[in-house]
Protein backbone atom coordinates (compact mmCIF):
# COMPACT_ATOMS: atom_id res chain seq x y z
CA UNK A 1 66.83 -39.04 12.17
CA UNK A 2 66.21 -40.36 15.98
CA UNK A 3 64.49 -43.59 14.74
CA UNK A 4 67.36 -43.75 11.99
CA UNK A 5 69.75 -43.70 15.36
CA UNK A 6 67.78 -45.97 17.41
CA UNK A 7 67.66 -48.45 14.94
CA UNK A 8 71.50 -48.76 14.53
CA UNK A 9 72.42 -48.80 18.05
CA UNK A 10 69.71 -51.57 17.89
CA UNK A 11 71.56 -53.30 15.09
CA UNK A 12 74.69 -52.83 16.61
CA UNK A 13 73.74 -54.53 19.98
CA UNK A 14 72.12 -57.39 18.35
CA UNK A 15 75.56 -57.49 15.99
CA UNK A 16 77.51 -57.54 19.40
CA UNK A 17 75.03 -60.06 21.28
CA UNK A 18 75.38 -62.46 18.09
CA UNK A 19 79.29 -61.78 18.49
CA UNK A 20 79.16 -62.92 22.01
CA UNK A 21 77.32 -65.89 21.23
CA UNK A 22 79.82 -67.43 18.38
CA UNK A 23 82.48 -66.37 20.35
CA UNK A 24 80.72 -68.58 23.55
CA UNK A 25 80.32 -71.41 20.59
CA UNK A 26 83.93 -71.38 19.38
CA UNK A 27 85.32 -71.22 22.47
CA UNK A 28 83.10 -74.78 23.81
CA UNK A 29 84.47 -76.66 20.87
CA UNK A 30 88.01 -75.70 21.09
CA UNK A 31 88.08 -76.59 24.62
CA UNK A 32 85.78 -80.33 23.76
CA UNK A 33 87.92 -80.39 20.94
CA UNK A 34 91.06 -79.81 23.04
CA UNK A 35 89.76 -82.47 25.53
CA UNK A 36 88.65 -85.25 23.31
CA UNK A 37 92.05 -84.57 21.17
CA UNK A 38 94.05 -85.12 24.15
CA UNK A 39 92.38 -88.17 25.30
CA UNK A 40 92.62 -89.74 22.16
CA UNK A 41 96.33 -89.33 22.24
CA UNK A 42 96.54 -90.52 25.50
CA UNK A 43 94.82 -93.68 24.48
CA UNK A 44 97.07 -93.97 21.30
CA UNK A 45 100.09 -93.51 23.36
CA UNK A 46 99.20 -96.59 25.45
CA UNK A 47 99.18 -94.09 28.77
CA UNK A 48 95.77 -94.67 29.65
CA UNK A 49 96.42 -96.58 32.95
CA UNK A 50 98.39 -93.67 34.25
CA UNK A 51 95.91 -91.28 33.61
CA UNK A 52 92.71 -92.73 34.67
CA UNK A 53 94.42 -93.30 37.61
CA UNK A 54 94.67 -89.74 38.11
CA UNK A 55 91.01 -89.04 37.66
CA UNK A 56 88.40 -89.72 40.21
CA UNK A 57 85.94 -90.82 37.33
CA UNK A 58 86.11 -92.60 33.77
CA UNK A 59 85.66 -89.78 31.39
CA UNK A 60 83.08 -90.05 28.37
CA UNK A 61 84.20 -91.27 24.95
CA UNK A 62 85.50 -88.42 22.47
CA UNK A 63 82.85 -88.48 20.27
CA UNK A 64 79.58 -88.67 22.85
CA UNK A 65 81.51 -85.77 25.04
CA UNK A 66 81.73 -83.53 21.79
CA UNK A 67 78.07 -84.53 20.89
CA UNK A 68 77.00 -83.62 24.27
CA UNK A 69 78.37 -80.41 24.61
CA UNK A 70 77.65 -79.40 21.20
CA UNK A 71 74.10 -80.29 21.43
CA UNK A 72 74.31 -78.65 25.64
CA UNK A 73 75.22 -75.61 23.73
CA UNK A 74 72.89 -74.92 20.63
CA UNK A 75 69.52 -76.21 23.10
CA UNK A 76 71.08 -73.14 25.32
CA UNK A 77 71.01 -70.52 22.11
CA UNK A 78 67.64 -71.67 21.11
CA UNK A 79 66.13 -71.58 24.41
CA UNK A 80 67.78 -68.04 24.61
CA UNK A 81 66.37 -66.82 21.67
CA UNK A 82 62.81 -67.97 22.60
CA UNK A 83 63.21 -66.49 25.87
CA UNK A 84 64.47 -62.79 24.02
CA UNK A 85 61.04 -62.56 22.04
CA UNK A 86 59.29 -59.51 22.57
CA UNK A 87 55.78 -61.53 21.96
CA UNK A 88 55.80 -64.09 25.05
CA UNK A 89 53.84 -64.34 27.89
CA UNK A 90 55.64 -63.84 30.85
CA UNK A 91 55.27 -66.99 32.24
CA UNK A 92 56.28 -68.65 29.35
CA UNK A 93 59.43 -66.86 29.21
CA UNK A 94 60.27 -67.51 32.38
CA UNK A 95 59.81 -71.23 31.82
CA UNK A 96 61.96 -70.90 29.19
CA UNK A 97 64.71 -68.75 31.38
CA UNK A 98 64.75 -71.85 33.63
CA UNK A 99 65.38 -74.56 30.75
CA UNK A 100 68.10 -71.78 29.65
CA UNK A 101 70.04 -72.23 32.92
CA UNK A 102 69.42 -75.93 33.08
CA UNK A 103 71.05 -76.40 29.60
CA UNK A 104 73.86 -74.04 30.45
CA UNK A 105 74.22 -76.63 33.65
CA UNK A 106 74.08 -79.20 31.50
CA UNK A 107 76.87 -77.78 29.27
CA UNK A 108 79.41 -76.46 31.88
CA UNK A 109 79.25 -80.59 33.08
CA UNK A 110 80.01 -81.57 29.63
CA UNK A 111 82.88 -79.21 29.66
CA UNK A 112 84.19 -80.60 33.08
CA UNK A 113 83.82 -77.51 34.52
CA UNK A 114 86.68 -76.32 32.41
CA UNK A 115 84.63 -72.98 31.10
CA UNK A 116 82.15 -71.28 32.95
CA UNK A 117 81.58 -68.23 30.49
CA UNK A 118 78.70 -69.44 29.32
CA UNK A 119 76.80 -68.34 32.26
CA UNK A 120 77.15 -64.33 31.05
CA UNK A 121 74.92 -65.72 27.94
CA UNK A 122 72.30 -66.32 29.98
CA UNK A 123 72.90 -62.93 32.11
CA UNK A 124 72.69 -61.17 28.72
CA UNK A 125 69.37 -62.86 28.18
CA UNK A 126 68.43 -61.68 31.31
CA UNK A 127 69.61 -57.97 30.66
CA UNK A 128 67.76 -57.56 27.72
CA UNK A 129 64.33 -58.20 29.46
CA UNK A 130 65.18 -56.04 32.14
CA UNK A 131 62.63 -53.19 32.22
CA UNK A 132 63.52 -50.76 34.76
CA UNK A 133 63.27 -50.64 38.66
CA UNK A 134 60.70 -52.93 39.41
CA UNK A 135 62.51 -55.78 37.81
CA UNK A 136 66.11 -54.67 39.51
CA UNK A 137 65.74 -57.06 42.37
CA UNK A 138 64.69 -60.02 40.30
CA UNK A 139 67.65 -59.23 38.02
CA UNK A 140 70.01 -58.97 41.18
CA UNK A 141 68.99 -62.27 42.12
CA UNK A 142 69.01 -64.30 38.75
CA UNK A 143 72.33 -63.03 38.36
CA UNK A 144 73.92 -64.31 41.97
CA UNK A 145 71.38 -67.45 41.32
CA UNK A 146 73.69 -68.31 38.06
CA UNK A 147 76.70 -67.74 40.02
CA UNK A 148 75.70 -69.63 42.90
CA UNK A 149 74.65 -72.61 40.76
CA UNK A 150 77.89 -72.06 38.67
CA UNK A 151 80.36 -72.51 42.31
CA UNK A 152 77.67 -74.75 43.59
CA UNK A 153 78.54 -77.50 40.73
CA UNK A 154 82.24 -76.63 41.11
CA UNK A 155 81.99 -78.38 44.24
CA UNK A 156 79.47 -80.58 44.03
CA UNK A 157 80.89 -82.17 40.72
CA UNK A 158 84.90 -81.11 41.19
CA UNK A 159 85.50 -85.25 42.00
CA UNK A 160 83.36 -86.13 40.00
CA UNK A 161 84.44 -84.65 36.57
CA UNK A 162 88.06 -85.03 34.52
CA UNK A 163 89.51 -81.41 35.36
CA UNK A 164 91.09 -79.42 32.62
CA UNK A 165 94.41 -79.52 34.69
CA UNK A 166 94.79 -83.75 34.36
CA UNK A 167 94.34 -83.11 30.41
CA UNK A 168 96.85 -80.20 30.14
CA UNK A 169 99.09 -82.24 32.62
CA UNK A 170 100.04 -84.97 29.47
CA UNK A 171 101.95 -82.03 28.05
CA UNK A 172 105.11 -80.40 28.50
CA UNK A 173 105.64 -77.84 31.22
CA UNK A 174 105.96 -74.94 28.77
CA UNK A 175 103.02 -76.22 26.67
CA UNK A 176 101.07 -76.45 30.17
CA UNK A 177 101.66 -72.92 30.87
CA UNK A 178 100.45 -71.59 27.46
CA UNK A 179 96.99 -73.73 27.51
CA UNK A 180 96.44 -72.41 31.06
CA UNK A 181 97.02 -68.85 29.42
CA UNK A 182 94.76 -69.62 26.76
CA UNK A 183 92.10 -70.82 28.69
CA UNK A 184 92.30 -67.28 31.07
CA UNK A 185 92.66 -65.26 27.62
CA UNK A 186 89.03 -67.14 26.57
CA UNK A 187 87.58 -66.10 29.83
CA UNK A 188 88.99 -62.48 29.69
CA UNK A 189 87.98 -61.84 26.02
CA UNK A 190 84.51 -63.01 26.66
CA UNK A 191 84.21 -60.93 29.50
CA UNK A 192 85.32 -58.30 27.80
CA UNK A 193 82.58 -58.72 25.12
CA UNK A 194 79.71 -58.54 27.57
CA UNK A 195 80.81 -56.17 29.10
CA UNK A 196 80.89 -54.04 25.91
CA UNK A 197 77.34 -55.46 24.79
CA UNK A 198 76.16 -54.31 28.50
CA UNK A 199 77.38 -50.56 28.24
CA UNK A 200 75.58 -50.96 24.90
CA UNK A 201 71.99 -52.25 25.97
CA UNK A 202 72.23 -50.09 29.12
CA UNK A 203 72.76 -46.75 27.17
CA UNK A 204 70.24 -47.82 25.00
CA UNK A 205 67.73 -48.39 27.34
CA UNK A 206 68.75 -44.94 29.24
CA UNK A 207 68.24 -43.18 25.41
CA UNK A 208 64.72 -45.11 25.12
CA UNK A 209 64.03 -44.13 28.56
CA UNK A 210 65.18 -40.59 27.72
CA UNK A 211 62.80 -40.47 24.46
CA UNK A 212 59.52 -42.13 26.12
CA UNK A 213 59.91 -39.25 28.83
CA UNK A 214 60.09 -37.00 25.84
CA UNK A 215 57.28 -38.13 24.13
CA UNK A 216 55.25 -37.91 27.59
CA UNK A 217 56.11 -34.58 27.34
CA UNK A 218 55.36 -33.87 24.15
CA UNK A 219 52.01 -35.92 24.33
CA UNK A 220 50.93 -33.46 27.91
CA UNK A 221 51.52 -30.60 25.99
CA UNK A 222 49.68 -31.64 22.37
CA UNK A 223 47.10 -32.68 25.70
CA UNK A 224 47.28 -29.24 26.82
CA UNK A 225 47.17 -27.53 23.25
CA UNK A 226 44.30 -29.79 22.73
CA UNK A 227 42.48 -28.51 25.37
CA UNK A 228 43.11 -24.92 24.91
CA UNK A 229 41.41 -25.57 21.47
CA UNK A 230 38.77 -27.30 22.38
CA UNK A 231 37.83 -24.91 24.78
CA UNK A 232 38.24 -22.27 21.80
CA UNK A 233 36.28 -24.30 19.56
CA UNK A 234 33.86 -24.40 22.05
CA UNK A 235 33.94 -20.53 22.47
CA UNK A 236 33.51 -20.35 18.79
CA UNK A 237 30.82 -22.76 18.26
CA UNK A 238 29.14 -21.09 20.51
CA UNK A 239 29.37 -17.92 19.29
CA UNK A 240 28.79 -19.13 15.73
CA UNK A 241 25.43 -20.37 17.58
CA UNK A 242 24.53 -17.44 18.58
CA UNK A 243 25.15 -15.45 15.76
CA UNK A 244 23.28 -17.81 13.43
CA UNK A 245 20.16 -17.58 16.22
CA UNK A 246 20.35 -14.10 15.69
CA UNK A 247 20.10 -14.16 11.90
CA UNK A 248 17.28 -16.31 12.08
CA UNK A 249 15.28 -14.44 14.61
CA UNK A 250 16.05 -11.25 13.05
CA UNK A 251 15.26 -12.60 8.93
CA UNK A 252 12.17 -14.43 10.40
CA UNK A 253 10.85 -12.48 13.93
CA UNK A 254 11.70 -9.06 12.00
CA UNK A 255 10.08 -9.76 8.95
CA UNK A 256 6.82 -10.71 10.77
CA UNK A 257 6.96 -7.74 13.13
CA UNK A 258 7.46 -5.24 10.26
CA UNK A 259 4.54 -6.94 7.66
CA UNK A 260 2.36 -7.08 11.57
CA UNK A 261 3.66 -3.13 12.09
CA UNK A 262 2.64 -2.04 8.51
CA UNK A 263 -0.76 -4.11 8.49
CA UNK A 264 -1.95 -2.84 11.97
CA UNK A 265 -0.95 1.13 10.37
CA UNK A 266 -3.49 0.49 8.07
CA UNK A 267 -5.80 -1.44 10.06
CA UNK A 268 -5.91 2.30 12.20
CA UNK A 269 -6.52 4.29 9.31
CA UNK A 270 -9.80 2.33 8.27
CA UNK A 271 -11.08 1.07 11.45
CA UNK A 272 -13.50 4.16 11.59
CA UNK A 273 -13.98 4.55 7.56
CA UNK A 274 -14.01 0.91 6.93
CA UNK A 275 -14.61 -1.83 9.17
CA UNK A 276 -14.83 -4.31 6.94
CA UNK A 277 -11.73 -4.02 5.31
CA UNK A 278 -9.54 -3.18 8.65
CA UNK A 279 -11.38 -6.87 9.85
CA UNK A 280 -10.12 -8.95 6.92
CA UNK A 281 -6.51 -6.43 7.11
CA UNK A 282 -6.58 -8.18 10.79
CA UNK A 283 -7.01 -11.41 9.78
CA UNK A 284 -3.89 -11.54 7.62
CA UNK A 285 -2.12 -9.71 9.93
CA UNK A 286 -2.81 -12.37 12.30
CA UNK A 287 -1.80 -15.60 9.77
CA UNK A 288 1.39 -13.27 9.66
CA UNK A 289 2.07 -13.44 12.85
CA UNK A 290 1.56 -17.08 13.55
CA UNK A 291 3.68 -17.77 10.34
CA UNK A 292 6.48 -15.62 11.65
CA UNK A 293 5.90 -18.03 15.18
CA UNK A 294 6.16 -21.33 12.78
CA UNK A 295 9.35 -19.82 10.91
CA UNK A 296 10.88 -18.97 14.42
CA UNK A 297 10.90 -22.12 16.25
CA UNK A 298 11.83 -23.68 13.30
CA UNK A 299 14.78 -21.23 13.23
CA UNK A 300 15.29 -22.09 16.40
CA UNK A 301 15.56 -25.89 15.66
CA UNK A 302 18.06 -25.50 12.82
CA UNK A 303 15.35 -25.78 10.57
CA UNK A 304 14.75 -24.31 6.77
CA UNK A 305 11.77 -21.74 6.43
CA UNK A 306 8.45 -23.33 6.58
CA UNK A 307 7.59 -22.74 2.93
CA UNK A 308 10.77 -24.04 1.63
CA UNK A 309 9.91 -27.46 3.54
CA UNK A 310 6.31 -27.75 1.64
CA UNK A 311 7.15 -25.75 -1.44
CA UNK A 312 9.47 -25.55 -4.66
CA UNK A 313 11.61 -22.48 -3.74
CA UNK A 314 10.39 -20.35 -6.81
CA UNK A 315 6.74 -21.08 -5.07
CA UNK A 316 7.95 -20.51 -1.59
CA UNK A 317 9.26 -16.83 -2.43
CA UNK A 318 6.18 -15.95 -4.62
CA UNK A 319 4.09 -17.06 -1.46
CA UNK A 320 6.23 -15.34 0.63
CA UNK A 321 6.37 -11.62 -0.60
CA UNK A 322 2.32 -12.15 -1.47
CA UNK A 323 1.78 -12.55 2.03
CA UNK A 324 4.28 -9.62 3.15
CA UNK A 325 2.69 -7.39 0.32
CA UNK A 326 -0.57 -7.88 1.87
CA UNK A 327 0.36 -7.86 5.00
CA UNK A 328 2.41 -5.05 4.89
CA UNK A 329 0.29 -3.08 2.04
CA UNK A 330 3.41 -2.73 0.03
CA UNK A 331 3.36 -3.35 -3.66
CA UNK A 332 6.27 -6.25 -4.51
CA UNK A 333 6.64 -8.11 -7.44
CA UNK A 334 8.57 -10.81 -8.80
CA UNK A 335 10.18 -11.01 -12.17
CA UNK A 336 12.13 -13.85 -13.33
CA UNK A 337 14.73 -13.65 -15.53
CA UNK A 338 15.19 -17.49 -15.33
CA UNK A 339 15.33 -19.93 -12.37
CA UNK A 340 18.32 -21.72 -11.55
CA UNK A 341 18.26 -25.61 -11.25
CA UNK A 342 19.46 -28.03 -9.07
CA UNK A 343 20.15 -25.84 -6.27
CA UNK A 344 21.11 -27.35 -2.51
CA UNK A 345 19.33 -26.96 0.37
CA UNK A 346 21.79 -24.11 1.80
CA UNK A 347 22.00 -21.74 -1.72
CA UNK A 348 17.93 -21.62 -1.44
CA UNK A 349 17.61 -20.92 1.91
CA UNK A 350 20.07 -18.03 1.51
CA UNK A 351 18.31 -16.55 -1.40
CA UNK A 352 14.95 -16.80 0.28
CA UNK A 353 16.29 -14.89 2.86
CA UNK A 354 17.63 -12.15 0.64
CA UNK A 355 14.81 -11.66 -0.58
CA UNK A 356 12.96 -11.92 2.84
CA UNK A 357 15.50 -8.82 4.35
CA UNK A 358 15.56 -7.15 1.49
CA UNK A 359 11.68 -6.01 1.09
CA UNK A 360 11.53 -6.06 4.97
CA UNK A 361 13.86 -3.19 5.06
CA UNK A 362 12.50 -1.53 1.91
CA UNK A 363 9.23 -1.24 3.85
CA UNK A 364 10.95 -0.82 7.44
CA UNK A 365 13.87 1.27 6.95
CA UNK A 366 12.82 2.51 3.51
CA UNK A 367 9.26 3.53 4.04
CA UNK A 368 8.46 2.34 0.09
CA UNK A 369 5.70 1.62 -1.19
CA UNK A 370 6.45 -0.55 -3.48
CA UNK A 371 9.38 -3.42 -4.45
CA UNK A 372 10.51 -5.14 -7.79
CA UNK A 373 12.31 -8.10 -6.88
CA UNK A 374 14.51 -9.75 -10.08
CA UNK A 375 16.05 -13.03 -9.84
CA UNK A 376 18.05 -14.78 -12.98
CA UNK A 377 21.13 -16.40 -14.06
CA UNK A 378 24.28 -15.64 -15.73
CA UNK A 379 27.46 -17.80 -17.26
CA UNK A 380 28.47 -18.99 -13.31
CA UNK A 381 26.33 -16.98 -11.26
CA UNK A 382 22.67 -16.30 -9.92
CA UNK A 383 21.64 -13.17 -9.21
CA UNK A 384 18.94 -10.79 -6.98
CA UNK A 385 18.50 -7.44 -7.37
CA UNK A 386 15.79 -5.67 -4.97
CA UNK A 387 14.98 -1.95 -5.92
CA UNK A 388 12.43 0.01 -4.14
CA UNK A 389 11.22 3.64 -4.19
CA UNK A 390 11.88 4.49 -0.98
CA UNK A 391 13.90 7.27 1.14
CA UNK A 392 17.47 5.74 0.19
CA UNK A 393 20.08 6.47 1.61
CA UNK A 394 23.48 8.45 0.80
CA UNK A 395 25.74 7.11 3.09
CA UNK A 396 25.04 3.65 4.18
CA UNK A 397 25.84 1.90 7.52
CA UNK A 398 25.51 -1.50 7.53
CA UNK A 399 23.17 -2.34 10.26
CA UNK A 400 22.24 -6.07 11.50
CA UNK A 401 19.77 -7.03 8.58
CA UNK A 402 22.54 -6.56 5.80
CA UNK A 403 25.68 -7.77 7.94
CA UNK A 404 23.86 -10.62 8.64
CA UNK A 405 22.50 -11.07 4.93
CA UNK A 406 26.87 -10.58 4.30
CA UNK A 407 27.56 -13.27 6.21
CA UNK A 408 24.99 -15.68 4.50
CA UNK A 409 26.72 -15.01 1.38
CA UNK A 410 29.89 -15.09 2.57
CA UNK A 411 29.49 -18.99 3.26
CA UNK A 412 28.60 -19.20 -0.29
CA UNK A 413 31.39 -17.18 -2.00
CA UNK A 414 28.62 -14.56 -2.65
CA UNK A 415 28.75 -10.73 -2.95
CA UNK A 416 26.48 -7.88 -1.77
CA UNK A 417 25.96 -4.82 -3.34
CA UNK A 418 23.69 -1.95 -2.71
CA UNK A 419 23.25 1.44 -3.68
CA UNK A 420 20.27 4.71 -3.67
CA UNK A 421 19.10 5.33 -6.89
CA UNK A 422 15.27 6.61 -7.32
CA UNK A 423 15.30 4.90 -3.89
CA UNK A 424 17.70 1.92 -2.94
CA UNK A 425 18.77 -1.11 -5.23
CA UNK A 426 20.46 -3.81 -3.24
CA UNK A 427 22.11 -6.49 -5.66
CA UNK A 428 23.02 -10.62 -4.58
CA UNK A 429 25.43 -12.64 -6.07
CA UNK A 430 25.89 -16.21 -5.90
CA UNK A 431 28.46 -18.11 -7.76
CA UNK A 432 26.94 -21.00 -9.67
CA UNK A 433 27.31 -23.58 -11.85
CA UNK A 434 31.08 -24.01 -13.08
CA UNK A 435 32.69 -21.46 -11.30
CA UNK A 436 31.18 -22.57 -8.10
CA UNK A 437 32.94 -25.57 -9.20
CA UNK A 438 36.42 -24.35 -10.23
CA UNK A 439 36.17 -22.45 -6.63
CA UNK A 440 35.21 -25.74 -4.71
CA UNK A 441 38.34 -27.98 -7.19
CA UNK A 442 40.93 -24.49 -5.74
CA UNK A 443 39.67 -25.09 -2.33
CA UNK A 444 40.64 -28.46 -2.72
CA UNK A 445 43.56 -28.44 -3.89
CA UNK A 446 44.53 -25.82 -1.13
């Protein structure tokens, strides 16, 4: 609605402007017209003598003083008009100022001084570049500059041009009286126009200065807004940092620790019956612990697990809970129930570490000895169940292992459930396939 407004008082002050300059245009040939008319009649009415002797100068023919002020006057409205461009270089335009007030010079000689309202066509030219305070001097000056040069040729050419007076003198008194109003009723009416196209531009200007100051405004405070959310997003980044650090170190550190806890139990237990067997226990305990280092500065780096860099992810997790289950002396098996294809990057990771929190608990929290891990696919979903035959639990609180193994599926549109049965069953589900799909196509369209 504002621009809707600003454009029509834009409109209406180039309307008004174009008004003024017709008006200007009419005016110039009804006075050369007035003048050449009257000095043709003169010379028809054999009264020539008696009037030249009145003038201090030998006026131009008719036709070259109607020529000349004609052409005076359109070189002034196209030297306007190129000075009024928005795209000029500044000293261009004021090259083109200073032709404007030579060819309004030009035309108030052609008129014999008779009109001088031309000169508030090249103020308005000069009001409409006017940009603020900086520029009110220059303005100030131009403007008593016109003026000056305006009286200046009143007196430097006033016996040296046919006055308006001599030709209104070969009429009657009465009719002599009415021209001379006419003439002051041109001058008044034009006046009168600029001065209604200046209240125009100068509100105008005062609204657009009005609506930049706004939109200062409005831009410091979408500044300040700005900054208040980056700082947030910062704040949340960071956090989002720090949580995801925390999943890693706990799916990868944790899982190492409790396979390097469980190995080193049963390292104690056959030190003294069986050194042979707590030596080799050691040694996988050992390529535990530097695979839980490897895994944790790759965490660390915003890396995927080791394994799934090298390895196919069905290999990865077989390789994985082999090396926890000996490790760890827990018994954990795989069965698959059918492998889903052409997963990304992110839904393998997540499932790897699923599966990697899920036995580490069993064996941690659980104290089981032994893990069936199933993984397989339905109509628009994978999932993972993990059932042990450990402790259970009745009343489960969510501690950081499955909040964190939540929030994994939570970026996926995935669900957790678990529950104690004959020990605990925790069960993964991932959307896949074309509900995954229809759920991306809603998110979309949201």
């Amino acid at each position: 609605m504002a621009d809707a407004a600003e454009r029509k008082e834009r409109r209406r002050i180039a309307w008004l402007y174009q008004l003024l300059v017709i008006y200007n245009g009419v005016v110039v040939l009804l006075m050369v017209g007035f003048m050449s008319l009257t000095q043709q009649k003169i010379i028809d009415t054999m009264a020539a003598r008696s009037f030249l002797m009145a003038l201090p100068i030998v006026p131009l023919p008719a036709e070259e003083g109607l020529a000349l002020a004609a052409g005076s006057f359109i070189l002034l409205v196209l030297l306007g008009s190129l000075y009024r461009r928005d795209r000029q270089a500044v000293r261009r335009r004021y090259l083109f100022f200073a032709a404007e007030i030579g060819a309004c010079v030009l035309l108030m000689r052609s008129l014999n001084l008779a009109y001088d309202g031309v000169v508030l066509l090249v103020v308005a030219d000069l009001m409409h570049r006017y940009q603020g305070e900086k520029q009110g001097w220059l303005l100030i000056g131009a403007m008593c500059g016109l003026y000056f040069i305006a009286n200046y040729n009143v007196l430097v050419f006033q016996g040296h041009v046919a006055p308006f007076d001599a030709y209104a003198a070969y009429y009657k008194p009465s009719v002599q009286a009415l021209l001379l109003a006419v003439k002051n009723g041109f001058v008044s009416v034009n006046i009168i126009l600029f001065v209604l196209y200046l209240v125009l531009l100068v509100q105008n200007k005062h609204k657009e200065k009005e609506r930049i100051a706004s939109l200062n405004r409005q831009l410091g405070e979408a500044n300040e807004r700005l900054r208040v959310y980056a700082i947030e997003a910062e704040r949340m980044a960071e956090t989002r940092e720090r949580n995801r650090l925390a999943r890693e170190i706990h799916d990868t550190l944790g899982h190492a620790l409790t396979g390097i806890a469980a190995g080193l139990d049963a390292c104690i237990v056959l030190v003294d019956a069986a050194p042979e067997s707590a030596k080799t226990q050691l040694a996988k305990v050992r390529e535990a612990a530097r695979r839980g280092i490897v895994d944790v500065r790759r965490s660390v780096e915003k890396l995927r697990p080791d394994d799934l860099e090298k390895l196919p992810m069905r290999h990865a997790l077989a390789k994985m809970v082999a090396e926890f289950s000996e490790s760890s002396g827990m018994k954990t098996r795989i069965v698959a129930m059918g492998w889903p294809d052409h997963l990304r990057e992110d839904e393998e990771e997540v499932i790897y570490r699923v599966v990697q929190e899920g036995i580490t608990n069993a064996n941690q929290h659980g104290l089981a000895t032994e893990a069936v891990i199933t993984i397989g696919t339905e109509p628009g979903r994978i999932f993972i169940i993990i059932a042990d035959n450990g402790h259970g639990c009745e009343d489960v609180e969510p501690g950081f292992g499955l909040r964190h193994m939540r929030e994994r599926l939570d970026l996926l549109h995935g669900r957790l459930r678990y529950w104690t049965d004959k020990g605990f069953t925790l069960e993964a589900t991932i959307p896949h396939g074309q509900v995954k799909e229809s759920m991306t196509m809603g998110a979309e369209k949201r």
